[in-house]
C-alpha atoms as a PDB file:
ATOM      1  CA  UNK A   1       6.557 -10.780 -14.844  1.00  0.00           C
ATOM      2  CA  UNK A   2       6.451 -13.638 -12.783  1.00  0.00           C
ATOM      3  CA  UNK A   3       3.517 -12.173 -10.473  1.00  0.00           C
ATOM      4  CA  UNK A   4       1.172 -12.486 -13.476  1.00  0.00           C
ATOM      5  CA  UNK A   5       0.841 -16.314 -14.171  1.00  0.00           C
ATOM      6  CA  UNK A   6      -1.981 -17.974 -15.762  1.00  0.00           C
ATOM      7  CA  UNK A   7      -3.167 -19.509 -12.735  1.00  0.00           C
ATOM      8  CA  UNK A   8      -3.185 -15.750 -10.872  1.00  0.00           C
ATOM      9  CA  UNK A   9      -5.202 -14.274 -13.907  1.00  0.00           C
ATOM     10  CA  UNK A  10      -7.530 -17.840 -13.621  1.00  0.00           C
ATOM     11  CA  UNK A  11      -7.821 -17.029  -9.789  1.00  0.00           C
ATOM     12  CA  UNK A  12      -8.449 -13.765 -10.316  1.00  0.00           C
ATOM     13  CA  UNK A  13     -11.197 -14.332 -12.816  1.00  0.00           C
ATOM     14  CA  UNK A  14     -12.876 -16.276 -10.434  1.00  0.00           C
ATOM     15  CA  UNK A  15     -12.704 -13.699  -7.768  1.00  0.00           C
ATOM     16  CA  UNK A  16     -14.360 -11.527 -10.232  1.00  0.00           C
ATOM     17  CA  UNK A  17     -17.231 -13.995 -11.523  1.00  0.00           C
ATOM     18  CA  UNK A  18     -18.413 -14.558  -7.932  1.00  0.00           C
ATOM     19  CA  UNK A  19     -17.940 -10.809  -7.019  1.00  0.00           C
ATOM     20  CA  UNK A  20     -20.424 -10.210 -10.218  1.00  0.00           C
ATOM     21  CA  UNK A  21     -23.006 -13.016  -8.851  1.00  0.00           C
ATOM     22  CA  UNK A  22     -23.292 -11.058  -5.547  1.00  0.00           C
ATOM     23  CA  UNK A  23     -23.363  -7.971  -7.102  1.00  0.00           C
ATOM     24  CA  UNK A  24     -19.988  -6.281  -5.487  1.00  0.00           C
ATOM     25  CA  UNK A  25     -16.938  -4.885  -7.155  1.00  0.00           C
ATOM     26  CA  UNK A  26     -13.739  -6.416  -6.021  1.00  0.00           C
ATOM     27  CA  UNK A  27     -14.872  -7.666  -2.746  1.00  0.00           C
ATOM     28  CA  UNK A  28     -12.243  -7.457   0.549  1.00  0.00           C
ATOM     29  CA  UNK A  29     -11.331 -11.168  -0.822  1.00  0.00           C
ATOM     30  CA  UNK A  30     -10.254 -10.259  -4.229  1.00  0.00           C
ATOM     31  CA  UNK A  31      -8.412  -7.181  -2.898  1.00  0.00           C
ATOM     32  CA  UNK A  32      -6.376  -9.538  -0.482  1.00  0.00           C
ATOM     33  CA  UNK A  33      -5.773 -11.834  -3.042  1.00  0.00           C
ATOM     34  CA  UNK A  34      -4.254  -9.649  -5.407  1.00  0.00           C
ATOM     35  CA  UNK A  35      -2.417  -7.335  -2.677  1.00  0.00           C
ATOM     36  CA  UNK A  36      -0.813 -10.968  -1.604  1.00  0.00           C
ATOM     37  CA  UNK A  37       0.306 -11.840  -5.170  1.00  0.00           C
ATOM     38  CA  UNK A  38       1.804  -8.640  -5.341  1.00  0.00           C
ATOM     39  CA  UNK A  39       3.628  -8.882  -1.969  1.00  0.00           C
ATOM     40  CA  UNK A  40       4.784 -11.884  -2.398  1.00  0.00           C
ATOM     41  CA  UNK A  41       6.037 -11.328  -6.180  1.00  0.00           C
ATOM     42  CA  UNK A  42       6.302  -7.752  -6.765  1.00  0.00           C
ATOM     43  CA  UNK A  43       6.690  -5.123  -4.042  1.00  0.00           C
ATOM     44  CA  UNK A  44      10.372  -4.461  -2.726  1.00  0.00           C
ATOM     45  CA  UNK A  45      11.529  -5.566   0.898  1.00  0.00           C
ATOM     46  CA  UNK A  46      10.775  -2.445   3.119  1.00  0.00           C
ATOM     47  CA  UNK A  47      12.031  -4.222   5.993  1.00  0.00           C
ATOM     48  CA  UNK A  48      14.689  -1.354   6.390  1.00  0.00           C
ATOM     49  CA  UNK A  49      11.674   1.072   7.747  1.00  0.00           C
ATOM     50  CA  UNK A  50      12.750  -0.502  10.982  1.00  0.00           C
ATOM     51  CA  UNK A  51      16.376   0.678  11.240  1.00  0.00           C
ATOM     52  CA  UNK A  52      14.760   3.799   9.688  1.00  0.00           C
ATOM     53  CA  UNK A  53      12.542   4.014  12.753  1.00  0.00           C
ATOM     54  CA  UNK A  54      15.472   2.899  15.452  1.00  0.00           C
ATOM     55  CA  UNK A  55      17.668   5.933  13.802  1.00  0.00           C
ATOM     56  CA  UNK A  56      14.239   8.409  14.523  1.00  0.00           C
ATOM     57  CA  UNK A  57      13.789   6.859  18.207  1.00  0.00           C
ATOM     58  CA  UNK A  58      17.814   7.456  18.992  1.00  0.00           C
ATOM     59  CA  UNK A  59      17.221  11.224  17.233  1.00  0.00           C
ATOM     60  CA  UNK A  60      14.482  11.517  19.307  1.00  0.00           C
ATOM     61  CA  UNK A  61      15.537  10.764  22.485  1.00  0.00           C
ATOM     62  CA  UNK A  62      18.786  12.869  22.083  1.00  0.00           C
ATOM     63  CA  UNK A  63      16.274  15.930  21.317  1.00  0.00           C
ATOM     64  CA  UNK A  64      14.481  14.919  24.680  1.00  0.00           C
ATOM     65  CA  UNK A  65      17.993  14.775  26.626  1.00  0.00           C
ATOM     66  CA  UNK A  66      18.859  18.354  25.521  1.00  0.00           C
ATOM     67  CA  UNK A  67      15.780  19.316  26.378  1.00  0.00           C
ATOM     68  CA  UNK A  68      16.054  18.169  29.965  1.00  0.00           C
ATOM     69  CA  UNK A  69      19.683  19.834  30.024  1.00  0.00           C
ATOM     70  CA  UNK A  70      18.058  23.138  29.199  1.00  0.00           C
ATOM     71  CA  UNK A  71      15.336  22.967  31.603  1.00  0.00           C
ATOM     72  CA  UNK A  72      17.969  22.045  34.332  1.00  0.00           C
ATOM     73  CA  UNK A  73      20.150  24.537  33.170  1.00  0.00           C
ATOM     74  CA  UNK A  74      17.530  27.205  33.495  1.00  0.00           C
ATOM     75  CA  UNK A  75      16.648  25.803  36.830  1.00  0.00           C
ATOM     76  CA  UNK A  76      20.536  26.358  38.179  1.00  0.00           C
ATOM     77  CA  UNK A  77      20.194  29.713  36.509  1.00  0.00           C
ATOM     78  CA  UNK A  78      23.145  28.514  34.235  1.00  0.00           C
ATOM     79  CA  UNK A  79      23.428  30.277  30.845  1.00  0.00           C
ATOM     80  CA  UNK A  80      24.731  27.773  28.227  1.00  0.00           C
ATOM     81  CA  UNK A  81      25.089  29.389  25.081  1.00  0.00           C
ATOM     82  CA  UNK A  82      26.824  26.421  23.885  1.00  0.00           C
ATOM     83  CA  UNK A  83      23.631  24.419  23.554  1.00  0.00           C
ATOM     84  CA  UNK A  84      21.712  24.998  20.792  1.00  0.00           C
ATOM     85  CA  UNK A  85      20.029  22.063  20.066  1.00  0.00           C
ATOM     86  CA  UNK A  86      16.789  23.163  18.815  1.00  0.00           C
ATOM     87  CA  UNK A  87      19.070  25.048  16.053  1.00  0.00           C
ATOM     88  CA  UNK A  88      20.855  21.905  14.993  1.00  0.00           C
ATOM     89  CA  UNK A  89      19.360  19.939  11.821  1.00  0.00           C
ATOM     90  CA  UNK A  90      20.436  16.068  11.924  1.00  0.00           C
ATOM     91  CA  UNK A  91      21.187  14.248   8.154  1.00  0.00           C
ATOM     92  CA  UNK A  92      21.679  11.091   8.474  1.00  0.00           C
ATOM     93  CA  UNK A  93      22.321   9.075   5.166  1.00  0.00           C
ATOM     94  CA  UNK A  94      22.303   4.959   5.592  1.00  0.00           C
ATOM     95  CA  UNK A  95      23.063   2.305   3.033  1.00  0.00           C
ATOM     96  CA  UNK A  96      23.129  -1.274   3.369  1.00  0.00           C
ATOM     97  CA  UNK A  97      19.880  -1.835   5.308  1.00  0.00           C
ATOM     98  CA  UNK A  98      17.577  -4.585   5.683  1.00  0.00           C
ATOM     99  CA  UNK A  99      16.168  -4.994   1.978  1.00  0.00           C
ATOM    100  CA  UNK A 100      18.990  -3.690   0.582  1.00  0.00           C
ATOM    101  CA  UNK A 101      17.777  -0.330   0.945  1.00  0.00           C
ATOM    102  CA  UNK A 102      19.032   2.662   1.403  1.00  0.00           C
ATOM    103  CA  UNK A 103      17.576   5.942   3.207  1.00  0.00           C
ATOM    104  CA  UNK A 104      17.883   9.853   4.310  1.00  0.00           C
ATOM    105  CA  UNK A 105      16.466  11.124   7.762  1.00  0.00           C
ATOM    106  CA  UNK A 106      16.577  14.728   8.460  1.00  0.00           C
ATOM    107  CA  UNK A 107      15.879  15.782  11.963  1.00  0.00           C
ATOM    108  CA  UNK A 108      15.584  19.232  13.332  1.00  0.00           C
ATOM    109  CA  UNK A 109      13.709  20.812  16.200  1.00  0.00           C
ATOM    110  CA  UNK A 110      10.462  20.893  14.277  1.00  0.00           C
ATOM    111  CA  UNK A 111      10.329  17.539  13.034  1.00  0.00           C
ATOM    112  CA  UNK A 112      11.719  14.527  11.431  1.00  0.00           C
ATOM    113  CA  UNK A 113      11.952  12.783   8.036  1.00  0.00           C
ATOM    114  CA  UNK A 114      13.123   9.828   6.587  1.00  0.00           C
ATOM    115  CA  UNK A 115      12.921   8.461   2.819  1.00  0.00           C
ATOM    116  CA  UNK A 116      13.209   4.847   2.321  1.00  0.00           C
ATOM    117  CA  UNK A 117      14.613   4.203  -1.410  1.00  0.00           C
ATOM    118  CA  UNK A 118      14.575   0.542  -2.730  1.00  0.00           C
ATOM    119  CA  UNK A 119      18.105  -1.172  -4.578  1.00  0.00           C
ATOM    120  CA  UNK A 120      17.281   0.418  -7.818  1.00  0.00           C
ATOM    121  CA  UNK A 121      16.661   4.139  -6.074  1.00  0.00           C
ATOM    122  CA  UNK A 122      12.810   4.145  -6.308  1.00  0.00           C
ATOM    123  CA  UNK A 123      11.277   5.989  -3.258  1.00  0.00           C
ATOM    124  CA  UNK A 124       9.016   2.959  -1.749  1.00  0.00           C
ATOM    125  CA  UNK A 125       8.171   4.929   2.063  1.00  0.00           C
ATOM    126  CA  UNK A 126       8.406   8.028   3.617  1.00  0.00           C
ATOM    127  CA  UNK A 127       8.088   9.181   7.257  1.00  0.00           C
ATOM    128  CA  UNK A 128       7.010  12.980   8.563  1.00  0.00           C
ATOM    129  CA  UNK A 129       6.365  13.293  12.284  1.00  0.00           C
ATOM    130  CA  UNK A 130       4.213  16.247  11.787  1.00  0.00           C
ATOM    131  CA  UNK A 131       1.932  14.212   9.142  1.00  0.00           C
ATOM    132  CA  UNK A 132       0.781  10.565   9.205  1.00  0.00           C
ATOM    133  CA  UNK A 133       3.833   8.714  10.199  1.00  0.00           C
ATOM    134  CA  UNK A 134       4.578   6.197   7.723  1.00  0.00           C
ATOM    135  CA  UNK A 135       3.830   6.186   4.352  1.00  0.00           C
ATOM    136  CA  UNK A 136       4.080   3.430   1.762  1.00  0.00           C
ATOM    137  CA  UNK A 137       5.338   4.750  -1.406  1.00  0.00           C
ATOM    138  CA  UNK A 138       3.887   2.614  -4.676  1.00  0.00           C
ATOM    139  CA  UNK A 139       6.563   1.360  -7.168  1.00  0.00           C
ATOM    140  CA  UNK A 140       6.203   1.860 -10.337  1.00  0.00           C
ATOM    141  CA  UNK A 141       6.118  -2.094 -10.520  1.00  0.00           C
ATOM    142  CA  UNK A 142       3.345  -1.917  -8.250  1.00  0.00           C
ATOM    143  CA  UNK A 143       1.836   0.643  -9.759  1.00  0.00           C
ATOM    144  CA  UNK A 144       1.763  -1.264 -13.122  1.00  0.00           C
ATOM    145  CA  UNK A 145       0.815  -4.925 -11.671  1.00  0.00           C
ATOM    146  CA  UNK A 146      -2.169  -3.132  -9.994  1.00  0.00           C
ATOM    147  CA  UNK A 147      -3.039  -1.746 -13.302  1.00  0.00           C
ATOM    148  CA  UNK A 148      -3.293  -5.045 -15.305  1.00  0.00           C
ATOM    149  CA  UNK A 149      -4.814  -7.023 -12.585  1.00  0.00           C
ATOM    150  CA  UNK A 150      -7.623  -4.432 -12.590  1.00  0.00           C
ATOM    151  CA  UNK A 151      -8.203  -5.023 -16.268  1.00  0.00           C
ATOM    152  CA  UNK A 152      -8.360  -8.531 -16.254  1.00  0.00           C
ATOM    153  CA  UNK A 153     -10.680  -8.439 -13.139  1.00  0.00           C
ATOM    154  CA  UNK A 154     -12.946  -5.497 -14.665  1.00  0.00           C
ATOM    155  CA  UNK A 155     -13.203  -7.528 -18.012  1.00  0.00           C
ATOM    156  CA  UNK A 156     -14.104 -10.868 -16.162  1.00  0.00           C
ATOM    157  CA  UNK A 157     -16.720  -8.923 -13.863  1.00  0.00           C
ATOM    158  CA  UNK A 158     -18.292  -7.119 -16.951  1.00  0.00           C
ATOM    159  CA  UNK A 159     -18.352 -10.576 -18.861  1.00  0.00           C
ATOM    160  CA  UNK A 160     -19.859 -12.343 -15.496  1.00  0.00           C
ATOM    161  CA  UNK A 161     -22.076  -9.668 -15.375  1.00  0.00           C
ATOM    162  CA  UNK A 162     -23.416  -9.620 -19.122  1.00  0.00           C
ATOM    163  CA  UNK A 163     -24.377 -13.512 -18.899  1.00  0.00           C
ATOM    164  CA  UNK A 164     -26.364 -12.314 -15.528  1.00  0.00           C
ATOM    165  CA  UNK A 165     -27.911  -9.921 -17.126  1.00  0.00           C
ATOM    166  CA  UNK A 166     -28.893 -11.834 -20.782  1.00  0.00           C
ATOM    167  CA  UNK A 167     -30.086 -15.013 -18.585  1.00  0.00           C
ATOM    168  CA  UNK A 168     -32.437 -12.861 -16.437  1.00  0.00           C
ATOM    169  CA  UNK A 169     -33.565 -10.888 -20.013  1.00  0.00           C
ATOM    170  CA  UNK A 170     -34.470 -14.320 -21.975  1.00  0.00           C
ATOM    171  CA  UNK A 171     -38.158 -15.583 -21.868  1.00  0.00           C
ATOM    172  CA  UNK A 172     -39.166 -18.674 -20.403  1.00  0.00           C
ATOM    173  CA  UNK A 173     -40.139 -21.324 -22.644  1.00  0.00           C
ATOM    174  CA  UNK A 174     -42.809 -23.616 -21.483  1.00  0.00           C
ATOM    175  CA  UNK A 175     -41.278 -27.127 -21.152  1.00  0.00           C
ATOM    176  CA  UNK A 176     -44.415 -29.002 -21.045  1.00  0.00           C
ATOM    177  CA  UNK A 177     -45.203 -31.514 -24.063  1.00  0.00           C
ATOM    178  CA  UNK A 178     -48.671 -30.470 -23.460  1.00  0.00           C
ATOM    179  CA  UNK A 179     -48.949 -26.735 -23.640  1.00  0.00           C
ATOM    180  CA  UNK A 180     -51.157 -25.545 -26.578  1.00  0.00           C
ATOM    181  CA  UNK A 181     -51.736 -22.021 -28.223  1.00  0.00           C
ATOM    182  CA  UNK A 182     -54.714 -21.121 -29.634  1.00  0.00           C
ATOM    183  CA  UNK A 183     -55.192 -17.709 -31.776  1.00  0.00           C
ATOM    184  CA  UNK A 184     -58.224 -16.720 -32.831  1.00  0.00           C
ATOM    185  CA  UNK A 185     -58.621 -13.778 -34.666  1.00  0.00           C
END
């Protein structure tokens, strides 16, 4: 709601007119425009990806310690049927991070994920060490904000567009006091 004030849609608009007069959709400038506005207005803090990301390092480097035990212990020819850590799965559940969010990592010997869920328990990232990494989950406030700034820019372009196209289309009219036409038939 208060993302989409009349001097964002006027802004916007603008963006779009000049966008039309050069003949590109929703140039790199209109796109950082509105993905600013939105930032700044709409999106949820995802600040707690970092603490995510510190729990996954620690997880990580635990993995890499047991790891080293069992080489060593196969290097003393020790048999330690106690450790087992590629078997274990980690869950690890935090609340009260940064942003006031809350998340779930799972870690086991063939990966690691976390879920990043915003105050009101909306998914807004996701990590997966086998995949991409990090992944920014759109809100459904997002979602929609994108949505309506597309349709005010689309209508502006199309408008801006139109009066291109009619102004190229009319005929010139001679402006001279002194032109004559002469029909014979």
């Amino acid at each position: 709601k208060n993302a989409m004030t009349d001097s964002y849609i006027e802004q916007l608009k603008e963006y779009a007119r000049k966008d039309a007069q050069k003949g590109i959709y929703m140039d790199k400038e209109a796109i950082q425009f509105q993905r600013g506005q939105m930032s700044q207005y709409v999106s949820p803090d995802r600040s707690g990806m970092t603490q995510a990301n510190q729990v996954l390092q620690e997880l990580g480097r635990k993995e890499d310690e047991d790891a080293l035990l069992k080489f060593l212990d196969r290097m003393l020819g020790i048999t330690a049927k106690a450790r087992k850590s590629s078997d274990k799965q980690t869950f690890v559940t935090m609340s009260g991070m940064a942003g006031n969010c809350s998340g779930k990592i799972h870690h086991n010997s063939t990966g690691q994920t976390a879920e990043i869920y915003s105050s009101d328990g909306e998914m807004i990232a996701s990590y997966n060490s086998n995949g991409d990494g990090w992944t920014i989950e759109q809100t459904k406030a997002e979602s929609k904000f994108l949505q309506e700034s597309a349709m005010i820019y689309k209508q502006a372009f199309d408008a801006a567009r139109a009066e291109i196209k009619n102004a190229a289309q009319k005929p010139t009219v001679c402006e001279e006091e002194t032109a004559t036409f002469d029909v014979r038939a």
